[in-house]
PDB file of N, CA and C in Angstrom:
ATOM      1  N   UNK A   1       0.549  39.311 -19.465  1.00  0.00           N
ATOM      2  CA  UNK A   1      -0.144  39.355 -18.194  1.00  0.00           C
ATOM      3  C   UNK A   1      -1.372  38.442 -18.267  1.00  0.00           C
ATOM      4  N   UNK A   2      -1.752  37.364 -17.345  1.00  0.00           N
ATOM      5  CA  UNK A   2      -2.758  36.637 -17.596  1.00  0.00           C
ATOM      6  C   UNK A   2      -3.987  37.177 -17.327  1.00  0.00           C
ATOM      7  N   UNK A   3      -5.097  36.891 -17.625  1.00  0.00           N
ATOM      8  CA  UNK A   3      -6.357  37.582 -17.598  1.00  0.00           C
ATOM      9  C   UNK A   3      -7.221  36.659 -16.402  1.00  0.00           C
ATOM     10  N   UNK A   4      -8.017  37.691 -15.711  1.00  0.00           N
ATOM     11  CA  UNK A   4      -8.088  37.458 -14.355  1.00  0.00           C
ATOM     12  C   UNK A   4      -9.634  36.503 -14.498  1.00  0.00           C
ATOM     13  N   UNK A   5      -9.976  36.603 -15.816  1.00  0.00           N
ATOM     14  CA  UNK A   5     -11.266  35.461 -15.509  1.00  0.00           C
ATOM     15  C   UNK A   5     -11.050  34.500 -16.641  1.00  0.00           C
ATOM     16  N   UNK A   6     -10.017  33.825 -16.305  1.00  0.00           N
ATOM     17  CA  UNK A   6      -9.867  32.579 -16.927  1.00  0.00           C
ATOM     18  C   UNK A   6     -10.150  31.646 -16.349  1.00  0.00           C
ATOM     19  N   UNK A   7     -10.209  30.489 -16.996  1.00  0.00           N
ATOM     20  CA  UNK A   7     -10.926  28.983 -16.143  1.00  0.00           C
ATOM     21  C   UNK A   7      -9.748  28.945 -15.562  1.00  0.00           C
ATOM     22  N   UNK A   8     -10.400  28.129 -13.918  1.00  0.00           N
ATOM     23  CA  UNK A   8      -9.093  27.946 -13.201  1.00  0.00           C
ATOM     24  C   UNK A   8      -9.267  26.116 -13.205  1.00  0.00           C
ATOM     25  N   UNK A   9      -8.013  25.483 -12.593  1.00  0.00           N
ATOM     26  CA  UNK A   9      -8.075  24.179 -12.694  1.00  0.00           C
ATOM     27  C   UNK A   9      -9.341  23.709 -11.230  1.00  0.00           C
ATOM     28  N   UNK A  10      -9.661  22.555 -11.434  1.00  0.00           N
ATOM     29  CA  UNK A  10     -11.185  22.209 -10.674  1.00  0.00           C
ATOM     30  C   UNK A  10     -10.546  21.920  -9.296  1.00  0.00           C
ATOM     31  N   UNK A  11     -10.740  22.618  -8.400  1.00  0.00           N
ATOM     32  CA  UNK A  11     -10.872  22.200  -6.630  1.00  0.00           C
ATOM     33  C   UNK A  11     -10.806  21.025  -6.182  1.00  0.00           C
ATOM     34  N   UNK A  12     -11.841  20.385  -6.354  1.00  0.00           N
ATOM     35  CA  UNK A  12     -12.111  19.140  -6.301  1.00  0.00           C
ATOM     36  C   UNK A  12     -11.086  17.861  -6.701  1.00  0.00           C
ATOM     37  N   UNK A  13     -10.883  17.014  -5.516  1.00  0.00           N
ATOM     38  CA  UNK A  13      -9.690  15.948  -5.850  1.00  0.00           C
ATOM     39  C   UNK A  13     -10.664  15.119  -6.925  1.00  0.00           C
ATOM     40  N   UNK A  14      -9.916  14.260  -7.642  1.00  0.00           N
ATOM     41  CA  UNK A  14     -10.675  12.928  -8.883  1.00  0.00           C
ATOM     42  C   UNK A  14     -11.380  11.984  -7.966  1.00  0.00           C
ATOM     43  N   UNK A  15     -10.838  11.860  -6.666  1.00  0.00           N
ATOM     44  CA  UNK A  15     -11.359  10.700  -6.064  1.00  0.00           C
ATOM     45  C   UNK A  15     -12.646  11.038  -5.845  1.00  0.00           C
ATOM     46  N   UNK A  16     -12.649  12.066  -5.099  1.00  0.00           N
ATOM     47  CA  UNK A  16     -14.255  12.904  -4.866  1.00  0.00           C
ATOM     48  C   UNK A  16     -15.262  13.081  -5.984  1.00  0.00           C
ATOM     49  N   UNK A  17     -14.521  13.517  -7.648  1.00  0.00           N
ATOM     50  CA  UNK A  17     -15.332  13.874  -8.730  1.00  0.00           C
ATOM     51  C   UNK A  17     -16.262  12.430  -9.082  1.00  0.00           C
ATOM     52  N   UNK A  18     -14.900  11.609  -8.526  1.00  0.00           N
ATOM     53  CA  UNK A  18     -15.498  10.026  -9.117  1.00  0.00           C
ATOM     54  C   UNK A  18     -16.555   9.520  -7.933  1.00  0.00           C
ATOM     55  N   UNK A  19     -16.626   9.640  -6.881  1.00  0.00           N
ATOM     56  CA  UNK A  19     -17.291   9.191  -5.613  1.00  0.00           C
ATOM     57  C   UNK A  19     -19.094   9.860  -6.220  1.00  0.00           C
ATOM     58  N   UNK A  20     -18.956  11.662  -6.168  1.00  0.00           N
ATOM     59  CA  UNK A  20     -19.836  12.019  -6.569  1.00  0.00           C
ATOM     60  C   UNK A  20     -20.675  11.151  -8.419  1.00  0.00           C
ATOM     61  N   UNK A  21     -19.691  11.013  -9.237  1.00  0.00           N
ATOM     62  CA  UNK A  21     -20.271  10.130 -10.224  1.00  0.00           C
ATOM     63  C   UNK A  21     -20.971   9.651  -9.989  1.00  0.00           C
ATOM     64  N   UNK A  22     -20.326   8.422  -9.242  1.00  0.00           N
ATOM     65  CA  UNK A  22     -20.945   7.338  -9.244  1.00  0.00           C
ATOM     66  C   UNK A  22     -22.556   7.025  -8.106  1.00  0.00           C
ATOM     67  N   UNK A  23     -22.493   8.225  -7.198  1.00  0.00           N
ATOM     68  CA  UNK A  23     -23.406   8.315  -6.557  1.00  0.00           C
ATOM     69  C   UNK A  23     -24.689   9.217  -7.078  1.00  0.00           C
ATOM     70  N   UNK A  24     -24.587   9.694  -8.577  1.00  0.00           N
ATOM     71  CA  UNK A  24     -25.530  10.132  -9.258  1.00  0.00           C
ATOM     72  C   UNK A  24     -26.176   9.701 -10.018  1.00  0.00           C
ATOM     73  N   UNK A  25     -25.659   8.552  -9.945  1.00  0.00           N
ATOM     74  CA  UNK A  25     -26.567   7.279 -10.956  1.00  0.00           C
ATOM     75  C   UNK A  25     -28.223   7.227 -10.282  1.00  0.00           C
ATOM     76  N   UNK A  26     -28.753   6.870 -11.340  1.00  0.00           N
ATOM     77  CA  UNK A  26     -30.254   6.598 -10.840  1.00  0.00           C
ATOM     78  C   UNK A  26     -30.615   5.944  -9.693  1.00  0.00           C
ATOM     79  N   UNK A  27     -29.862   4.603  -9.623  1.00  0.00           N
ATOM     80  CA  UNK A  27     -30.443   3.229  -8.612  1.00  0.00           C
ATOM     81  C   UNK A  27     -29.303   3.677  -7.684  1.00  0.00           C
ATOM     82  N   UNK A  28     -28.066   3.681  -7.558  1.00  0.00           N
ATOM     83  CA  UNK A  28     -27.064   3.425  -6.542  1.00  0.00           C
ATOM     84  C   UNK A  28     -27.357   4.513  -5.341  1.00  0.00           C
ATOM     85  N   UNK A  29     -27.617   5.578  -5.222  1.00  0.00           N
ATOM     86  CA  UNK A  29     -27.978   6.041  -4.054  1.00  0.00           C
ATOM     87  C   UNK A  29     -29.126   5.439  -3.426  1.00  0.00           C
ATOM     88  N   UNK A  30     -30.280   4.706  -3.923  1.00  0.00           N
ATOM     89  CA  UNK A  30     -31.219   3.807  -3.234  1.00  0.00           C
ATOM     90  C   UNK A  30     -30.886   2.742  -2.421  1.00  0.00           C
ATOM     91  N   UNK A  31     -29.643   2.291  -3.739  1.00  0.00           N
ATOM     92  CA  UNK A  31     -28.895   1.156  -3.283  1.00  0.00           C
ATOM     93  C   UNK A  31     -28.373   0.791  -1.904  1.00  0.00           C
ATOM     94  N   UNK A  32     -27.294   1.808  -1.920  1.00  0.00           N
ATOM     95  CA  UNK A  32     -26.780   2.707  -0.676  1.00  0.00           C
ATOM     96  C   UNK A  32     -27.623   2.762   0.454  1.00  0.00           C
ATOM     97  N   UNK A  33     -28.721   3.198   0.457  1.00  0.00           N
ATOM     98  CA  UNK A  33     -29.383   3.713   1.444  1.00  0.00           C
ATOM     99  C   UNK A  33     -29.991   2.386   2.101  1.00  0.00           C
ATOM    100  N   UNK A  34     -30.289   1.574   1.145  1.00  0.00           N
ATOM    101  CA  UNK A  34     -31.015   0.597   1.598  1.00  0.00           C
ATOM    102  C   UNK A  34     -30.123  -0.878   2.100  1.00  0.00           C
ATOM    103  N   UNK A  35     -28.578  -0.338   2.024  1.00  0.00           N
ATOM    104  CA  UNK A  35     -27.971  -1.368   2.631  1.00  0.00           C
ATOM    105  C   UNK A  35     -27.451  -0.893   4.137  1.00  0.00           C
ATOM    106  N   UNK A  36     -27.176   0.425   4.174  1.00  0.00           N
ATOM    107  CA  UNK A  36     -26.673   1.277   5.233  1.00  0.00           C
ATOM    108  C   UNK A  36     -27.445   0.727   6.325  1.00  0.00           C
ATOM    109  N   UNK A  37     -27.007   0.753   7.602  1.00  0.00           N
ATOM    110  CA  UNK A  37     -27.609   0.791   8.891  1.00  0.00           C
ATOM    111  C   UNK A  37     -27.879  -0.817   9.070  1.00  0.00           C
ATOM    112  N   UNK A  38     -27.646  -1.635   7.856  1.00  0.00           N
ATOM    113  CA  UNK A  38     -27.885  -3.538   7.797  1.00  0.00           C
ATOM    114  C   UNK A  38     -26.319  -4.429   7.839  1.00  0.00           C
ATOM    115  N   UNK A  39     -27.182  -5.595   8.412  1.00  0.00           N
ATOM    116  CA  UNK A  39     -25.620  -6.455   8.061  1.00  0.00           C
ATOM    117  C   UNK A  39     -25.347  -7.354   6.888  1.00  0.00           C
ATOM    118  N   UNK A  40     -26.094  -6.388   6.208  1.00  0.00           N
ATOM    119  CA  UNK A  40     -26.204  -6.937   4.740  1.00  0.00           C
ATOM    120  C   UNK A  40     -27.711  -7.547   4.273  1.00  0.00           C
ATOM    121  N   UNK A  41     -27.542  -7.631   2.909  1.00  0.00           N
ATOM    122  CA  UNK A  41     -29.066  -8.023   2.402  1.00  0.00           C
ATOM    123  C   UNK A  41     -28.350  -8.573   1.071  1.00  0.00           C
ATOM    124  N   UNK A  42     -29.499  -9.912   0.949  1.00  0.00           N
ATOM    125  CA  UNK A  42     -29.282 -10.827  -0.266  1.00  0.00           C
ATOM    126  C   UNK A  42     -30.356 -10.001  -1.263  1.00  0.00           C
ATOM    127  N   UNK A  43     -29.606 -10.571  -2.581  1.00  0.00           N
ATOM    128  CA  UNK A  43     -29.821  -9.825  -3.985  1.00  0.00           C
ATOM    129  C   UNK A  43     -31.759  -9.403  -3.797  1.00  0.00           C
ATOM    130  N   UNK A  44     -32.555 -10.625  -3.391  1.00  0.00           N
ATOM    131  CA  UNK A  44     -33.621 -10.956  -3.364  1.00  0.00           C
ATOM    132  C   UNK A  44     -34.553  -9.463  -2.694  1.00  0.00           C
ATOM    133  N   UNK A  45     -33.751  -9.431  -1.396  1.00  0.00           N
ATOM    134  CA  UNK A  45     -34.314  -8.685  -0.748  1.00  0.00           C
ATOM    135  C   UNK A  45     -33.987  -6.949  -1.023  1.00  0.00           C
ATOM    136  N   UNK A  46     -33.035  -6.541  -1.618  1.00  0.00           N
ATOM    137  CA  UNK A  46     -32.758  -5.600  -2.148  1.00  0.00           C
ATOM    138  C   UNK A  46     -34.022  -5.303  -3.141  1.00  0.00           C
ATOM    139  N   UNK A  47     -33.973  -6.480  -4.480  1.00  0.00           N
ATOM    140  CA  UNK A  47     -34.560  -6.609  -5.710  1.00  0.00           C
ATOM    141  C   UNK A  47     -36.281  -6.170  -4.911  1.00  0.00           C
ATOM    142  N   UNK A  48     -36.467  -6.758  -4.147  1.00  0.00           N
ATOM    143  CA  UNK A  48     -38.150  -6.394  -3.176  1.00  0.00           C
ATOM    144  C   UNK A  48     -38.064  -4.764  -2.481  1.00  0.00           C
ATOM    145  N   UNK A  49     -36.990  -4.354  -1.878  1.00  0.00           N
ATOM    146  CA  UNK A  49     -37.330  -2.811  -1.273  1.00  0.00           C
ATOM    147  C   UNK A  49     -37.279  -1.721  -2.692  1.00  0.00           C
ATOM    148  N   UNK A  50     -36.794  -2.159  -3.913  1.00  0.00           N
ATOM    149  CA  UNK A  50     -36.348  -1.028  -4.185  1.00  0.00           C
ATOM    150  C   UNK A  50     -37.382  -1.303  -5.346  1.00  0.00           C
ATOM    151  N   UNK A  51     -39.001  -0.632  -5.469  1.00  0.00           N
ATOM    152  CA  UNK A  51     -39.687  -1.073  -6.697  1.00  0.00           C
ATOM    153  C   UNK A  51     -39.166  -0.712  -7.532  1.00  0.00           C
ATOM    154  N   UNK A  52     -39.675  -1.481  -8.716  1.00  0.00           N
ATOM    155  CA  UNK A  52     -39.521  -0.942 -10.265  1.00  0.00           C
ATOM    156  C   UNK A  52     -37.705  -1.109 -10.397  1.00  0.00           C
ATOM    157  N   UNK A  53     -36.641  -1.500  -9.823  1.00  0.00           N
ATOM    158  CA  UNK A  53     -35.320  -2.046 -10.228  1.00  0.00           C
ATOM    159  C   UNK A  53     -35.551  -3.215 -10.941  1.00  0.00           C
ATOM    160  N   UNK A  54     -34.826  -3.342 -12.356  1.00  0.00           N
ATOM    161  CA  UNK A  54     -34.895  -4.968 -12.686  1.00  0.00           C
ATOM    162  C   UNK A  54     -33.449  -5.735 -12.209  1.00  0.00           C
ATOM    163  N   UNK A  55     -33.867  -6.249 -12.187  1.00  0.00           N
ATOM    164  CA  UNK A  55     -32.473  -7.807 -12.158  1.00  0.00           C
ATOM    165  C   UNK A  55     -31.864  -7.164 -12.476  1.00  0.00           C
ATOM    166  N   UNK A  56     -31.144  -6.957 -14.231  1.00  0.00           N
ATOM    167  CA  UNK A  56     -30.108  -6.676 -14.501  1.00  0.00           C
ATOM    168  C   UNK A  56     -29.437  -5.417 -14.092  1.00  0.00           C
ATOM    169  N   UNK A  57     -30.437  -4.511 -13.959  1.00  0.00           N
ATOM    170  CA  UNK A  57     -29.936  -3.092 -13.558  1.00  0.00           C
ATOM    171  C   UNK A  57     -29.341  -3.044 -12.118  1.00  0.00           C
ATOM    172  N   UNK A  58     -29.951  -4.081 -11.119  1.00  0.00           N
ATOM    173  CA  UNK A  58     -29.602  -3.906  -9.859  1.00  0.00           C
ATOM    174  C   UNK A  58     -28.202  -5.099 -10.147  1.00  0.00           C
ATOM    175  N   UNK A  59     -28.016  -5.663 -10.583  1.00  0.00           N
ATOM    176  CA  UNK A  59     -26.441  -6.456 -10.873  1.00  0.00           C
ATOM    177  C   UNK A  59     -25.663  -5.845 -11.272  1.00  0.00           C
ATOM    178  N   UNK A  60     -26.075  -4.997 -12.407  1.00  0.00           N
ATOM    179  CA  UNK A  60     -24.919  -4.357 -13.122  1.00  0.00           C
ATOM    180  C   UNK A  60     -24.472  -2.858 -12.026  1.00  0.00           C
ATOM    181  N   UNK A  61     -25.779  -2.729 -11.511  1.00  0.00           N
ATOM    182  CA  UNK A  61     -25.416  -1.108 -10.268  1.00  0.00           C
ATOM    183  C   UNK A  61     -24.434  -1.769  -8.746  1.00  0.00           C
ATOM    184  N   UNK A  62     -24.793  -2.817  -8.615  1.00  0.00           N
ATOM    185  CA  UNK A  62     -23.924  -3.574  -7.399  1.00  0.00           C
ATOM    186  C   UNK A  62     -22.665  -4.127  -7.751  1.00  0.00           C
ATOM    187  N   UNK A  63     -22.218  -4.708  -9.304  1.00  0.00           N
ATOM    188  CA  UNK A  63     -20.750  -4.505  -9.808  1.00  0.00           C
ATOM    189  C   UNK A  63     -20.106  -3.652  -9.852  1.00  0.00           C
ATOM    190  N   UNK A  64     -21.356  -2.384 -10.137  1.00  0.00           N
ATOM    191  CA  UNK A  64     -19.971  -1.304 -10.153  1.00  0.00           C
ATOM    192  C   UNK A  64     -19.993  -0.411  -8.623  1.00  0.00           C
ATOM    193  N   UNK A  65     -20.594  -0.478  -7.485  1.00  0.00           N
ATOM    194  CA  UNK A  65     -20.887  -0.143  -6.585  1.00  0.00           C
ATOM    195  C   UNK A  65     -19.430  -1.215  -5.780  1.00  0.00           C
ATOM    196  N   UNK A  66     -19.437  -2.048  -5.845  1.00  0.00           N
ATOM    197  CA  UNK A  66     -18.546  -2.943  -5.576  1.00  0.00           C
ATOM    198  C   UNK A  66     -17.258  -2.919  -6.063  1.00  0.00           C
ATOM    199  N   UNK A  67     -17.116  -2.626  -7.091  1.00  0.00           N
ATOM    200  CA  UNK A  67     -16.010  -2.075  -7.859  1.00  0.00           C
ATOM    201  C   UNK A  67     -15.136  -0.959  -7.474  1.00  0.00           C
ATOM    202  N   UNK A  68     -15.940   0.148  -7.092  1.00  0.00           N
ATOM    203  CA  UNK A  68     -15.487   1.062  -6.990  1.00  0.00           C
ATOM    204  C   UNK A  68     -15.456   1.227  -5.059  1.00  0.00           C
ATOM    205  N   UNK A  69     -15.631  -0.392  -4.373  1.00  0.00           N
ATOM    206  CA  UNK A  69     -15.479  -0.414  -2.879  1.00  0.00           C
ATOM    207  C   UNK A  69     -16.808   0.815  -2.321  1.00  0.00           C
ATOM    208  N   UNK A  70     -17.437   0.587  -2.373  1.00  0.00           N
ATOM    209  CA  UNK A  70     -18.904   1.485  -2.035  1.00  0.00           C
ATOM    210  C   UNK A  70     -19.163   0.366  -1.081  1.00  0.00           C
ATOM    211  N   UNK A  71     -19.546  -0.624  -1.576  1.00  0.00           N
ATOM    212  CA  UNK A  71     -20.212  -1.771  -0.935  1.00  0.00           C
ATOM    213  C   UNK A  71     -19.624  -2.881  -1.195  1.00  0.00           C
ATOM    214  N   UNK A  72     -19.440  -3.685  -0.264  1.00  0.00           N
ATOM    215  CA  UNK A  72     -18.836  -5.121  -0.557  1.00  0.00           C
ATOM    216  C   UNK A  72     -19.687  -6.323  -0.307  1.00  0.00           C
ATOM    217  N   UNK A  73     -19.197  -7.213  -1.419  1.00  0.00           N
ATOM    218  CA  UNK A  73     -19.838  -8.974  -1.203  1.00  0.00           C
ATOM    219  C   UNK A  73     -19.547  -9.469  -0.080  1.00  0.00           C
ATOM    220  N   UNK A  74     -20.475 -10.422   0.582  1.00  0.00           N
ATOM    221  CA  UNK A  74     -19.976 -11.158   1.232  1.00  0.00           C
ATOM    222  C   UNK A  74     -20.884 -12.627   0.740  1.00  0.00           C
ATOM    223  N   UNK A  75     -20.353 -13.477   0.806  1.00  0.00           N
ATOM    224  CA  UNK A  75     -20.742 -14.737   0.708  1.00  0.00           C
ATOM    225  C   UNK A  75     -20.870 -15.817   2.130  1.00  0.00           C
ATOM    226  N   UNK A  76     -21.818 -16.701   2.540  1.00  0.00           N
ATOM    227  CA  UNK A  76     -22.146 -17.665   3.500  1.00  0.00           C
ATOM    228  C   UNK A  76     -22.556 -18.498   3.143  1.00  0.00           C
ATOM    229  N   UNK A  77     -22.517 -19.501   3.824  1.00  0.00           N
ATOM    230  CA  UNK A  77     -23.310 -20.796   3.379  1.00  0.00           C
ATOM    231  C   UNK A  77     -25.114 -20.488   3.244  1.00  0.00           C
ATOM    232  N   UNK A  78     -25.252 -19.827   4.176  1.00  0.00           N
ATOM    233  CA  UNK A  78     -26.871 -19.128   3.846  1.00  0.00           C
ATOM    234  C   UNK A  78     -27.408 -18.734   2.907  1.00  0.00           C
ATOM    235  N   UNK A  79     -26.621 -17.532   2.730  1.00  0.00           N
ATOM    236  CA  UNK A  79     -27.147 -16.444   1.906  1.00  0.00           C
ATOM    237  C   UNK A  79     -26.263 -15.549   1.028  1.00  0.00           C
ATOM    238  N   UNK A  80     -26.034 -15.550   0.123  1.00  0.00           N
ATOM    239  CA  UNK A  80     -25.140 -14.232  -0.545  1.00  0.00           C
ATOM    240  C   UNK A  80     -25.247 -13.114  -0.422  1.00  0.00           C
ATOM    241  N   UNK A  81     -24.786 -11.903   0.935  1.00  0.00           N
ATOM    242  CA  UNK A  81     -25.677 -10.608   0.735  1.00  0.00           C
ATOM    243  C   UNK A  81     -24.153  -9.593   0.566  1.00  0.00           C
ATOM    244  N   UNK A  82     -24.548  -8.878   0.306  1.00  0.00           N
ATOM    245  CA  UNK A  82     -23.846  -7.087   0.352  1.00  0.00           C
ATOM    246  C   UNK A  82     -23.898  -6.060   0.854  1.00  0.00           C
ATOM    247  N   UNK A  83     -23.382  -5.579   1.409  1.00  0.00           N
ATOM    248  CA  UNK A  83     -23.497  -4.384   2.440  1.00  0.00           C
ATOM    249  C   UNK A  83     -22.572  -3.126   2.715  1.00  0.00           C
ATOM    250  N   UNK A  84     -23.470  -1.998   2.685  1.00  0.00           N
ATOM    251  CA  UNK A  84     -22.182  -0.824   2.716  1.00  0.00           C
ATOM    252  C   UNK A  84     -21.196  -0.799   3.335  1.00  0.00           C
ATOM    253  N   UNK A  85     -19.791  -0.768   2.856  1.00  0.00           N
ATOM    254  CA  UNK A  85     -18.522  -0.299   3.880  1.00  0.00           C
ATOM    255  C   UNK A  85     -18.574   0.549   4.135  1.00  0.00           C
ATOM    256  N   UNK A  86     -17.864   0.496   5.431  1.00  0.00           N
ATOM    257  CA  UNK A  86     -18.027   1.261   6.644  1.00  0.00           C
ATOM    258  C   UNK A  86     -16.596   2.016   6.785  1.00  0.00           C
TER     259      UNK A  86
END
């Protein structure tokens, strides 16, 4: 007879466990926030709203933000910016 307080398997789909991950990182919910509601923003101007981010941390948080389709590149003859999908 199985015993009634055993671990049960987790609720939660992987896609969601992974969504939540990745949105618990230090910088990427700033990230997020600060692209939302724009039609994008170049590296520059990100690197200026969000104090105290360095370079590399905000590259390596927008590869994998991008990676995982959070936010996508876009490229112009202007400007290189990124912006949350919608």
């Amino acid at each position: 007879m199985p015993h009634s307080n055993s671990p049960q398997e987790p609720v939660l789909p992987d896609y969601l466990l992974d969504s939540v991950s990745m949105l618990s990182k230090k910088w990427h919910p700033a990230i997020v926030r600060c692209l939302s509601g724009t039609d994008g923003a170049g590296f520059s101007d990100i690197e200026d709203r969000l104090d105290g981010i360095s370079a590399k941390v905000l590259t390596d948080a927008l590869s994998e933000l991008q990676e995982y389709e959070i936010i996508e590149r876009r490229e112009s003859t202007r400007v290189r910016s990124v912006s949350a999908t919608r």
